[in-house]
Protein backbone atom coordinates (compact mmCIF):
# COMPACT_ATOMS: atom_id res chain seq x y z
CA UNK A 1 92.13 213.77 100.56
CA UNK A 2 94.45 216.57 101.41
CA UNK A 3 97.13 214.79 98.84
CA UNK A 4 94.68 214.39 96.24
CA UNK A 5 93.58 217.64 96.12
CA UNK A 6 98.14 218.54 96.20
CA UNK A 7 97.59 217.27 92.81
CA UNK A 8 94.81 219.34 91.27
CA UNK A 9 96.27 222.55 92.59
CA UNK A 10 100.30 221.78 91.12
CA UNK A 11 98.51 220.64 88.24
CA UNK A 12 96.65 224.05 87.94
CA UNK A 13 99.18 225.93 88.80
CA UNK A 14 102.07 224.69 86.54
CA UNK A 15 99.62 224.83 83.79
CA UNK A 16 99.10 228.13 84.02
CA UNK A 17 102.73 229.83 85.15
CA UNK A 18 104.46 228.20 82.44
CA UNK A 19 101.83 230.24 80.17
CA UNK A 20 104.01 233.33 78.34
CA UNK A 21 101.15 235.57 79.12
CA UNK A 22 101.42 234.99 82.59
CA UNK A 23 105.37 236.10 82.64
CA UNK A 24 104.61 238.54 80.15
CA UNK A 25 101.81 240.78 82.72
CA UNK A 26 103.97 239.56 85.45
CA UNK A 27 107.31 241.27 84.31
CA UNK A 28 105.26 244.17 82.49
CA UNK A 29 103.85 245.70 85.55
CA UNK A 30 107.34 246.55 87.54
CA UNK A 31 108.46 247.84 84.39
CA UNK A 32 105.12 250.41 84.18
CA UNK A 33 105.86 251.42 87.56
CA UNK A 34 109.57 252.26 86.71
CA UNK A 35 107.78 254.54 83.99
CA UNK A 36 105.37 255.85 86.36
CA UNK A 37 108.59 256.82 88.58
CA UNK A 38 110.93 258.08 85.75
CA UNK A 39 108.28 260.04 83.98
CA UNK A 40 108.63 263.45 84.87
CA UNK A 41 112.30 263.11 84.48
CA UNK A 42 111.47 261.97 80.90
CA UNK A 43 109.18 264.29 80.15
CA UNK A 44 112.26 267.07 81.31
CA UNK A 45 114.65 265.18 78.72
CA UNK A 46 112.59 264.51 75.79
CA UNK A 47 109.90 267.32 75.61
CA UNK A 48 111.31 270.33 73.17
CA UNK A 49 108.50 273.01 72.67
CA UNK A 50 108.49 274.25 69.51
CA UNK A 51 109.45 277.46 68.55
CA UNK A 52 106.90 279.96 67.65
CA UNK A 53 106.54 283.52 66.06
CA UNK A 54 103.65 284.79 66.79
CA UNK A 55 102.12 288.28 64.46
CA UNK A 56 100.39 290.49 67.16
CA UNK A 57 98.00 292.77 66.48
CA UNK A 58 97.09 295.33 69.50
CA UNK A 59 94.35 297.83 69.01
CA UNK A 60 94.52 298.36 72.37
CA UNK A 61 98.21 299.33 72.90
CA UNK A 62 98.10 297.64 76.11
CA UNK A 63 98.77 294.08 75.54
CA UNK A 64 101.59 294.23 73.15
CA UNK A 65 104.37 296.07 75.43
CA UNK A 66 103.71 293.05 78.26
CA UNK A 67 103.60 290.48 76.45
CA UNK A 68 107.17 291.99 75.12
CA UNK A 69 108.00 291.99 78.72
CA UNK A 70 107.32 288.85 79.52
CA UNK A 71 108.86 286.97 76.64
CA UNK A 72 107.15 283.84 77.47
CA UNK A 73 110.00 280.51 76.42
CA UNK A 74 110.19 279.40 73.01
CA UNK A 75 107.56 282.25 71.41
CA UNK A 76 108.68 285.42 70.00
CA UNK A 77 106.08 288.00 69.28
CA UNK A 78 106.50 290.66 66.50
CA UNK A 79 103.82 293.57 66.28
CA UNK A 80 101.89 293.85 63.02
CA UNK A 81 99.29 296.75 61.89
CA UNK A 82 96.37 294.58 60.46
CA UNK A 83 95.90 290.89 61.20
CA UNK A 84 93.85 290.12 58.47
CA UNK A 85 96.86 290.83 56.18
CA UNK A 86 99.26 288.88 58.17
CA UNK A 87 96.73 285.51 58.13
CA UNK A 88 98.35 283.75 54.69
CA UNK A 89 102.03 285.73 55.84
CA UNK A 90 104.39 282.49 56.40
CA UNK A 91 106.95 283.58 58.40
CA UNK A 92 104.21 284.02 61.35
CA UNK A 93 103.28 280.48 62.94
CA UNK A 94 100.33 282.47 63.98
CA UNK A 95 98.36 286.04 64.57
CA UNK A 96 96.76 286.94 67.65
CA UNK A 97 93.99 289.97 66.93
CA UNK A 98 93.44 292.23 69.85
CA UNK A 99 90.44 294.66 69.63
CA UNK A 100 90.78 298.16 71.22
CA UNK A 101 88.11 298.02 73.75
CA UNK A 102 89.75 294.62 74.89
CA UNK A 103 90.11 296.77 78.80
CA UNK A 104 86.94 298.43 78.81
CA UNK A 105 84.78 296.04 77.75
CA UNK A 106 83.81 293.21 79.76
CA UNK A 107 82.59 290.79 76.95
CA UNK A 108 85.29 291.43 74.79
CA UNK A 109 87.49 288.92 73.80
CA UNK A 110 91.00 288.24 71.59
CA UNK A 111 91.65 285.57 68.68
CA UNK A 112 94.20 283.53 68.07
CA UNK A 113 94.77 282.17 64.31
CA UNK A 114 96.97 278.80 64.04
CA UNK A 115 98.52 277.61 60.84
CA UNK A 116 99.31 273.62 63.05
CA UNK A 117 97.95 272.70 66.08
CA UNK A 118 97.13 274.56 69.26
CA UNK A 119 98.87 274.39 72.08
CA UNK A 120 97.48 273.93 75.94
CA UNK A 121 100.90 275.54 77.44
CA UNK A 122 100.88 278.54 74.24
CA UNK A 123 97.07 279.14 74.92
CA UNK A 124 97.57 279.65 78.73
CA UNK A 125 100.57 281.97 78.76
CA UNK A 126 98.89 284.31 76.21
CA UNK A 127 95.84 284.47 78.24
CA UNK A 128 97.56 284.56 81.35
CA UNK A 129 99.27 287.87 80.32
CA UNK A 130 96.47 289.30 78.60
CA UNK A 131 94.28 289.16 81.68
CA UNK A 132 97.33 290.60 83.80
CA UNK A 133 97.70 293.28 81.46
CA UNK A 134 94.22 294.29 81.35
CA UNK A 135 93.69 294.40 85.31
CA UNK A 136 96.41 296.02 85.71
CA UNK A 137 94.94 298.94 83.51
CA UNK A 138 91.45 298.66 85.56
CA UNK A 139 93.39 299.48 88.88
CA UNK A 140 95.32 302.15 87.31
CA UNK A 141 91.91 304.26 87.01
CA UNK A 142 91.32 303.80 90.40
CA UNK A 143 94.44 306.41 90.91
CA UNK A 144 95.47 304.86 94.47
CA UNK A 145 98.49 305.48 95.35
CA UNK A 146 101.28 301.71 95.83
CA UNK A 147 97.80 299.99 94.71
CA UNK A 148 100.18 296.82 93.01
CA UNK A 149 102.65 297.51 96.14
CA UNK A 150 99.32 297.04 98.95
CA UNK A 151 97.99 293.99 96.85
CA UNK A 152 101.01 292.11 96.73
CA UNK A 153 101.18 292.63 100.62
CA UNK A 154 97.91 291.51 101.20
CA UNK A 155 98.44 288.36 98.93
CA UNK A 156 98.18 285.32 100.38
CA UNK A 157 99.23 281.62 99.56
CA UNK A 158 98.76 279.63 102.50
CA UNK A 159 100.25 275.69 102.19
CA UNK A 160 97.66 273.34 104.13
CA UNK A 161 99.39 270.46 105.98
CA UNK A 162 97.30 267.36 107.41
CA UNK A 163 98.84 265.79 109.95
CA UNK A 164 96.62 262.54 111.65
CA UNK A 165 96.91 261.84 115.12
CA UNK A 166 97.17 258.29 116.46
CA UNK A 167 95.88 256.88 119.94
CA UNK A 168 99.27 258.16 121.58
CA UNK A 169 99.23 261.76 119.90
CA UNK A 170 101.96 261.32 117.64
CA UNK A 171 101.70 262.61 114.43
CA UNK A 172 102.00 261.66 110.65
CA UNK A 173 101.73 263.57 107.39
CA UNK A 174 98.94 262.56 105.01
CA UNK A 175 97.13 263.70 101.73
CA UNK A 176 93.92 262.77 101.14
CA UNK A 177 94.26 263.00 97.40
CA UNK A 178 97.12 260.71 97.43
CA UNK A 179 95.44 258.35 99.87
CA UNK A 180 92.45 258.91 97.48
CA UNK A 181 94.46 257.85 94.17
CA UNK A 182 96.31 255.02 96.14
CA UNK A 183 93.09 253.48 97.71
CA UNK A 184 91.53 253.51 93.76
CA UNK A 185 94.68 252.32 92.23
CA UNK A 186 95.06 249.20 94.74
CA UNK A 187 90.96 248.36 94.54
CA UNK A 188 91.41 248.31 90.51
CA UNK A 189 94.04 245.80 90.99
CA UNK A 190 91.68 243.48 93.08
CA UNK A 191 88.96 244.18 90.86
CA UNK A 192 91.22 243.45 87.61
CA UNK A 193 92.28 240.23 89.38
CA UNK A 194 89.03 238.54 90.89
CA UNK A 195 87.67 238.83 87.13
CA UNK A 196 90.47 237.57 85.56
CA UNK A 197 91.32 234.59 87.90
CA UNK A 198 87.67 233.83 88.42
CA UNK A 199 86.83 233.51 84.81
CA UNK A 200 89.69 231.14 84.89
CA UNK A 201 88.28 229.13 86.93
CA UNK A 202 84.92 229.06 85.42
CA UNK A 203 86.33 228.86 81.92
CA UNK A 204 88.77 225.71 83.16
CA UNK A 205 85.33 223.76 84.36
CA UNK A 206 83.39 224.39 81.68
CA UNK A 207 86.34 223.06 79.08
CA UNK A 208 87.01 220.25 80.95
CA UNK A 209 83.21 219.31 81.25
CA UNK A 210 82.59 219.87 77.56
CA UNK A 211 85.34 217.20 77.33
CA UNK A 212 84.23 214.81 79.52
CA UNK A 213 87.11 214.52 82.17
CA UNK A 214 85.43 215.57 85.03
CA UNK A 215 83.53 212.74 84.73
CA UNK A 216 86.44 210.49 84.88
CA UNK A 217 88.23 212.53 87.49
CA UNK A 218 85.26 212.59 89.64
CA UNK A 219 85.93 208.37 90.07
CA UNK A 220 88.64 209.17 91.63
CA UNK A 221 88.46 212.52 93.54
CA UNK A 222 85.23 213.49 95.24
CA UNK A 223 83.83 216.96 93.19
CA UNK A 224 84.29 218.84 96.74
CA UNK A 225 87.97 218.16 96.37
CA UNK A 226 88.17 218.70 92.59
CA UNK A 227 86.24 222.01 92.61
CA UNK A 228 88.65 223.14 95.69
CA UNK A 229 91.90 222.23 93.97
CA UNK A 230 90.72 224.10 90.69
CA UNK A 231 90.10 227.08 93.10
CA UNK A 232 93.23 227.05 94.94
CA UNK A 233 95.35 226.12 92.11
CA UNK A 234 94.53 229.12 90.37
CA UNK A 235 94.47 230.93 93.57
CA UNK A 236 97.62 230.51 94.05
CA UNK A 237 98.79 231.91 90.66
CA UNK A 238 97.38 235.14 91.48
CA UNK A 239 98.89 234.98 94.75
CA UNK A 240 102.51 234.82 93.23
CA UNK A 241 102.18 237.56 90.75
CA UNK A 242 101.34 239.64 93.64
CA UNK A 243 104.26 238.61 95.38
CA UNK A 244 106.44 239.14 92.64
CA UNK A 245 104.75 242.53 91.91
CA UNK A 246 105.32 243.22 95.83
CA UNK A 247 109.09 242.26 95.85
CA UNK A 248 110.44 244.42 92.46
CA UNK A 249 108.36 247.21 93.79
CA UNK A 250 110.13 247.21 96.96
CA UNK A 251 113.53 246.80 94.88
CA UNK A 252 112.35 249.63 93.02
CA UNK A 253 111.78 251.90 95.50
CA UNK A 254 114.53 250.89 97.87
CA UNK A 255 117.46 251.61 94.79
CA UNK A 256 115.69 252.97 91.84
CA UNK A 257 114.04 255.75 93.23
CA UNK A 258 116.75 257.48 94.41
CA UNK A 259 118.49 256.97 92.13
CA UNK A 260 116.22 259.45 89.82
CA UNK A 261 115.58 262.50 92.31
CA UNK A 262 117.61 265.12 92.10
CA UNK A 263 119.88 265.92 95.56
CA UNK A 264 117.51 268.99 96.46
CA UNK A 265 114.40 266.98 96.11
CA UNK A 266 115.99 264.15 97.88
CA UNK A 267 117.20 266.69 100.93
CA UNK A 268 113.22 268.37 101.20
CA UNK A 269 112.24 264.57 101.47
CA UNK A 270 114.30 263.83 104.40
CA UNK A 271 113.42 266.65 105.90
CA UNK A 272 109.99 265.99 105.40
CA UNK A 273 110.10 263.10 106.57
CA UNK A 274 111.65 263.89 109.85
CA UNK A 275 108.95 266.56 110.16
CA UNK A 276 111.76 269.38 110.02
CA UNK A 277 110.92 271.14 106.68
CA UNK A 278 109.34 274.34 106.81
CA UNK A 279 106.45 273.99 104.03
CA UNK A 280 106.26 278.08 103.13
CA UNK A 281 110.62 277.48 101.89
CA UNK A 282 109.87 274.24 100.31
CA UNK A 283 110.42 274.89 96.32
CA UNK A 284 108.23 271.33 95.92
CA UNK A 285 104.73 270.75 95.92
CA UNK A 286 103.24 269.24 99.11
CA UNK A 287 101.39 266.45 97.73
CA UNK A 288 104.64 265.83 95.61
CA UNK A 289 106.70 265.41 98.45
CA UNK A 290 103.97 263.02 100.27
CA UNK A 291 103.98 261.02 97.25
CA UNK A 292 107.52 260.81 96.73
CA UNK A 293 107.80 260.10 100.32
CA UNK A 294 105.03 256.80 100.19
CA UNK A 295 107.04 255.57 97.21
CA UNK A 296 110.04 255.38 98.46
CA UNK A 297 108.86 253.56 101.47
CA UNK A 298 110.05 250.43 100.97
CA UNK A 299 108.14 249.38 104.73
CA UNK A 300 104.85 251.34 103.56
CA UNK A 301 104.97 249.44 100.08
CA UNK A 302 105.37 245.85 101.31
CA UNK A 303 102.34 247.08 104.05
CA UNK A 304 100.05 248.17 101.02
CA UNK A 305 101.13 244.65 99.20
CA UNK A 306 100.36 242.53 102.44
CA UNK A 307 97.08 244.13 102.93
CA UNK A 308 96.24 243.38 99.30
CA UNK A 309 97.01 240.08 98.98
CA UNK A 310 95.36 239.50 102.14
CA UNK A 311 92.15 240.49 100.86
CA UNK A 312 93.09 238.83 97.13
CA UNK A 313 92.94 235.78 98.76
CA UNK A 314 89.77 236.54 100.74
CA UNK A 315 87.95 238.00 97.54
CA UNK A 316 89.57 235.57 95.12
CA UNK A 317 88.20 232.93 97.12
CA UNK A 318 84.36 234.05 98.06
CA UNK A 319 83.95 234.93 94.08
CA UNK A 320 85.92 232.09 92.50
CA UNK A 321 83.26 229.59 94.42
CA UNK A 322 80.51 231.67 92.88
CA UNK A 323 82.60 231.04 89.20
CA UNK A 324 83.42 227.62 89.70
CA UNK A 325 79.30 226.76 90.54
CA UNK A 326 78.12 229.04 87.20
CA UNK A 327 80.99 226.85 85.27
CA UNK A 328 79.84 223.43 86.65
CA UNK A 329 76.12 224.26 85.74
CA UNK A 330 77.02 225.34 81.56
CA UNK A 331 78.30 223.63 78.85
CA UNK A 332 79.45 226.86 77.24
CA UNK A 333 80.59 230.36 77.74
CA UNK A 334 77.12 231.70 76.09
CA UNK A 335 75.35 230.02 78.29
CA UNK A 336 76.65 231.01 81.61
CA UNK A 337 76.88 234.84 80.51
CA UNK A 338 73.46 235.58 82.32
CA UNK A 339 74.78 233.64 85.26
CA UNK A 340 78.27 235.03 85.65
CA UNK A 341 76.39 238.67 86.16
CA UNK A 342 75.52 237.37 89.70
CA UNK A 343 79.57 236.95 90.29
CA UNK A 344 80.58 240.37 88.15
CA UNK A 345 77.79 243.06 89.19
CA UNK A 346 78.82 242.95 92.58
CA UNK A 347 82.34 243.53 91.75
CA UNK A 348 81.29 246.36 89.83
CA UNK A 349 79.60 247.31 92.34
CA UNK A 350 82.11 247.43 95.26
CA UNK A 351 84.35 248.93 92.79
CA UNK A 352 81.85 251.77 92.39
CA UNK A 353 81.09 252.03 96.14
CA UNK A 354 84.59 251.96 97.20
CA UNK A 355 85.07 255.31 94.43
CA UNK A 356 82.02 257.14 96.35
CA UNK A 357 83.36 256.18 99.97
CA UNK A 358 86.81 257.61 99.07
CA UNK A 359 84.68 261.09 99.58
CA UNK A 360 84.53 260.36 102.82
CA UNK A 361 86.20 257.34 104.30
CA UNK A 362 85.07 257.32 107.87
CA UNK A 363 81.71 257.77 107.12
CA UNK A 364 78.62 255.05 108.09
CA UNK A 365 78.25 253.62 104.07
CA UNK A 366 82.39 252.91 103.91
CA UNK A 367 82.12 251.04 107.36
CA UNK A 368 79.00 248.82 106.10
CA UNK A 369 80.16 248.37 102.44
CA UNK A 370 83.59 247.15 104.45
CA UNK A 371 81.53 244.38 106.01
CA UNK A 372 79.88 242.94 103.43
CA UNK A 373 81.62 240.18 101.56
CA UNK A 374 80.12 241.19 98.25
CA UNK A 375 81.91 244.22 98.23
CA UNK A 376 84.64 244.71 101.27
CA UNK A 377 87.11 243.65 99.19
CA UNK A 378 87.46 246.64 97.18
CA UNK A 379 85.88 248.85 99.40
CA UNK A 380 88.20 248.12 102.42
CA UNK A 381 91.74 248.81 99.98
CA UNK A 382 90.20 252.22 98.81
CA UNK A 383 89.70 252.75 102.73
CA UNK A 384 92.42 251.55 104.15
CA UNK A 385 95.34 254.48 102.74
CA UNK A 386 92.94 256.38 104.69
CA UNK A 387 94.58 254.66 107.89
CA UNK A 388 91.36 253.48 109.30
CA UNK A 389 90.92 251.51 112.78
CA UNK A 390 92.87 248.66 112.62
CA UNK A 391 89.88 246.38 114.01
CA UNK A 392 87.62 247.59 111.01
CA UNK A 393 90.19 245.60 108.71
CA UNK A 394 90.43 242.29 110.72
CA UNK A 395 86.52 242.56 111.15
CA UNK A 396 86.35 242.81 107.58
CA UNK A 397 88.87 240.16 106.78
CA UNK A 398 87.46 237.82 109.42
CA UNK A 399 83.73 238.13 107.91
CA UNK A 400 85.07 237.58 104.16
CA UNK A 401 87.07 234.21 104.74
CA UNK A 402 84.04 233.19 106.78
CA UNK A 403 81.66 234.03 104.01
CA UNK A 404 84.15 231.94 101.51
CA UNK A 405 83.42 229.23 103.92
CA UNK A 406 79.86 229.51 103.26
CA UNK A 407 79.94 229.67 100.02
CA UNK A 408 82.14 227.28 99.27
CA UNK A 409 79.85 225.12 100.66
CA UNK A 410 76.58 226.28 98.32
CA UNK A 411 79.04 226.28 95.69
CA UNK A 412 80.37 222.50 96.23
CA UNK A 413 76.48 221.55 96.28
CA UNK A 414 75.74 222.64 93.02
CA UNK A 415 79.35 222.29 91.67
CA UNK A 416 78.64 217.91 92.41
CA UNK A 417 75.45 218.21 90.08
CA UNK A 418 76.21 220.73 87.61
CA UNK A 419 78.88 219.05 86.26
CA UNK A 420 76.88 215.94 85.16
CA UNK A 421 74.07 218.20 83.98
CA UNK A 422 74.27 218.49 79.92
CA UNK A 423 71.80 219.86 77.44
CA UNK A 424 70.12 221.99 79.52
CA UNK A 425 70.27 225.56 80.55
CA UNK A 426 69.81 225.88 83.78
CA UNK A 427 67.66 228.15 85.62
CA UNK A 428 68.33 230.45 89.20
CA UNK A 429 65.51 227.66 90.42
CA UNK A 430 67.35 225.08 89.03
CA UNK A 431 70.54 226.52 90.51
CA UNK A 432 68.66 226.84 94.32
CA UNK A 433 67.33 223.36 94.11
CA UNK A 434 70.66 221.70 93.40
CA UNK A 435 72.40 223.73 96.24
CA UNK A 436 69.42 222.34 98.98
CA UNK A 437 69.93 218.94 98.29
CA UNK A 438 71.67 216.27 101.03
């Protein structure tokens, strides 16, 4: 038995790693995560605002003089009289109209007129200084004496660090928005790969079927062993483009990454990381820092990549049984596209429930959605960034290759029928009678 079945998986297998598509996602991953790394260093290199003149018409004769001051980059602003005589002028890129009661009137408002296309970065600096310049005027009135002096004092910008506490009291940084994005980014690779792998697998029966070989394999190989081998075979392809995902990611972050930060950022990391950098002097964003930190652990990767091939397998498994049952019982892809919804909808769903338990990770609907085959899959990898109990993971993994046991066995029941079964549609009674029989 266990030589036969040798056979269907290398067959599966080879059939489907020798594919180009499968060395095309396989090498086209690393390389999006070597964009994902380099990007902001990109961005620095390539981006070149475009220079603007800008036509500025104050009524108020406050705005003008700050926004001279400021001299935000790449935008020059030249005063004008009238803007409506300066809206066809073409050595303006643009005229901004400011009314005179733009300070004492709280529903007043300025306009900007564009000859090309508006620009996030131009839109917030001319607001920003408008709004400066116009509260600055309001506490003027006020006639306080060091009013801008006693509100810069009483300013404050606090940086919030979370640090988690383990059984022994020692301490690690954390984010929850990074363990947030983290925990959704790994679950969307599950969920991308059980319905990939198991439409494989149901798409592979139902071929073979239509063609008649399963009912000249079956002569030889009992449909237990067949439907197993199919499973596994295709199994194990996912399993290695994991692995190879896991190992250039690691090679990434162990020589590319540091390669691309600059020696301050690299320093503040360090220090982070050996809990001696005082957050108020750090010139880099917190979260930045954590993140920048988790990537270039080459030990916290390869932990993330074992925990999600662990429950790959686990998930891969349960669902591809449910696939390879719906595929034995069709003789088309229209035909089992009512059926498969019993194998996708709860994907969808765990996805979905793993998204609202990222809100709060600890709480009682993340621990039972982490339980339940039909959706701890997902819901456990959002969780686990979190660092969770240790024994809610095992628990979760032990209960899902259990359940693949289980169903497995439903699914070999109906998988030894089904794929004799031509003509017919059949039914979810159909489907439950063929699983009860001895």
């Amino acid at each position: 038995m266990k030589s036969r079945i040798n056979i269907i998986i290398a067959r599966e297998f080879r059939e489907r790693v020798a594919k180009k598509s499968f060395i095309i996602t396989t090498l086209l991953m690393p390389v999006l995560m070597v964009l994902f790394m380099a990007a902001p260093a990109l961005i620095a290199i390539f981006s070149t605002p475009t220079e603007r003149t800008i036509a500025v018409a104050d009524g108020s004769g406050l705005v003008l003089p700050r926004l001279m001051e400021e001299k935000p980059d790449h935008v020059t602003f030249v005063p004008v009289k009238d803007a409506d005589t300066e809206l066809t002028n073409e050595r303006f890129d643009g005229v901004l109209s400011i009314r005179g009661d733009i300070a004492d009137n709280r529903k007043s408002s300025i306009t900007l007129y564009l000859h090309d296309a508006a620009s996030i970065e131009l839109e917030s600096q001319i607001k920003g200084i408008v709004n400066q310049a116009i509260e600055d005027y309001r506490l003027n009135k006020y006639n306080i004496a060091n009013l801008q002096e006693i509100l810069d004092d009483i300013h404050s910008d606090v940086t919030l660090q979370t640090v988690r506490l383990d059984e022994s009291g020692q301490g690690e940084n954390t984010s929850s928005m990074l363990s947030y994005l983290l925990g959704i980014a790994m679950a969307f690779i599950l969920y991308m790969f059980l319905l990939m792998y198991g439409q494989m697998v149901m798409t592979s029966i139902i071929e073979e079927k239509n063609n008649r070989v399963l009912e000249l394999v079956v002569t030889s190989v009992k449909p237990m062993q067949l439907m197993l081998g199919k499973i596994l075979g295709v199994g194990l392809v996912a399993v290695t483009q994991i692995v190879i995902w896991g190992v250039l990611t690691c090679m990434i972050s162990a020589f590319l990454l540091p390669a691309l930060l600059p020696e301050s950022v690299s320093a503040q990391v360090e220090m982070f990381n050996s809990g001696n950098l005082d957050m108020a002097q750090a010139t880099v964003d917190t979260d930045l820092l954590q993140a920048i930190s988790i990537l270039g652990s080459v030990a916290y990767i390869a932990k993330i990549f074992c925990y999600i091939l662990l429950f790959l397998i686990g998930g891969f498994l349960f669902y591809a049984s449910i696939f390879a049952a719906i595929g034995s019982a069709v003789d088309s892809v229209q035909d089992a596209s009512q059926l498969v919804s019993f194998a996708t909808i709860p994907i969808i769903i765990g996805l979905i429930g793993g998204m609202a338990v990222a809100q709060d990770p600890s709480g009682t609907l993340g621990m039972w959605l982490s339980f339940i085959p039909f959706t701890s899959p997902m819901v456990m990898l959002i969780r686990i960034p979190f660092d969770i109990p240790g024994w809610q993971i095992w628990a979760s993994l032990g209960l899902l290759y259990l359940s693949f046991i289980f169903m497995a066995w439903v699914a070999a029941k109906i998988y030894r029928i089904g794929i004799f079964m031509h003509g017919k549609k059949p039914s979810i009674k159909d489907l439950y009678r063929w699983s009860t029989y001895k």
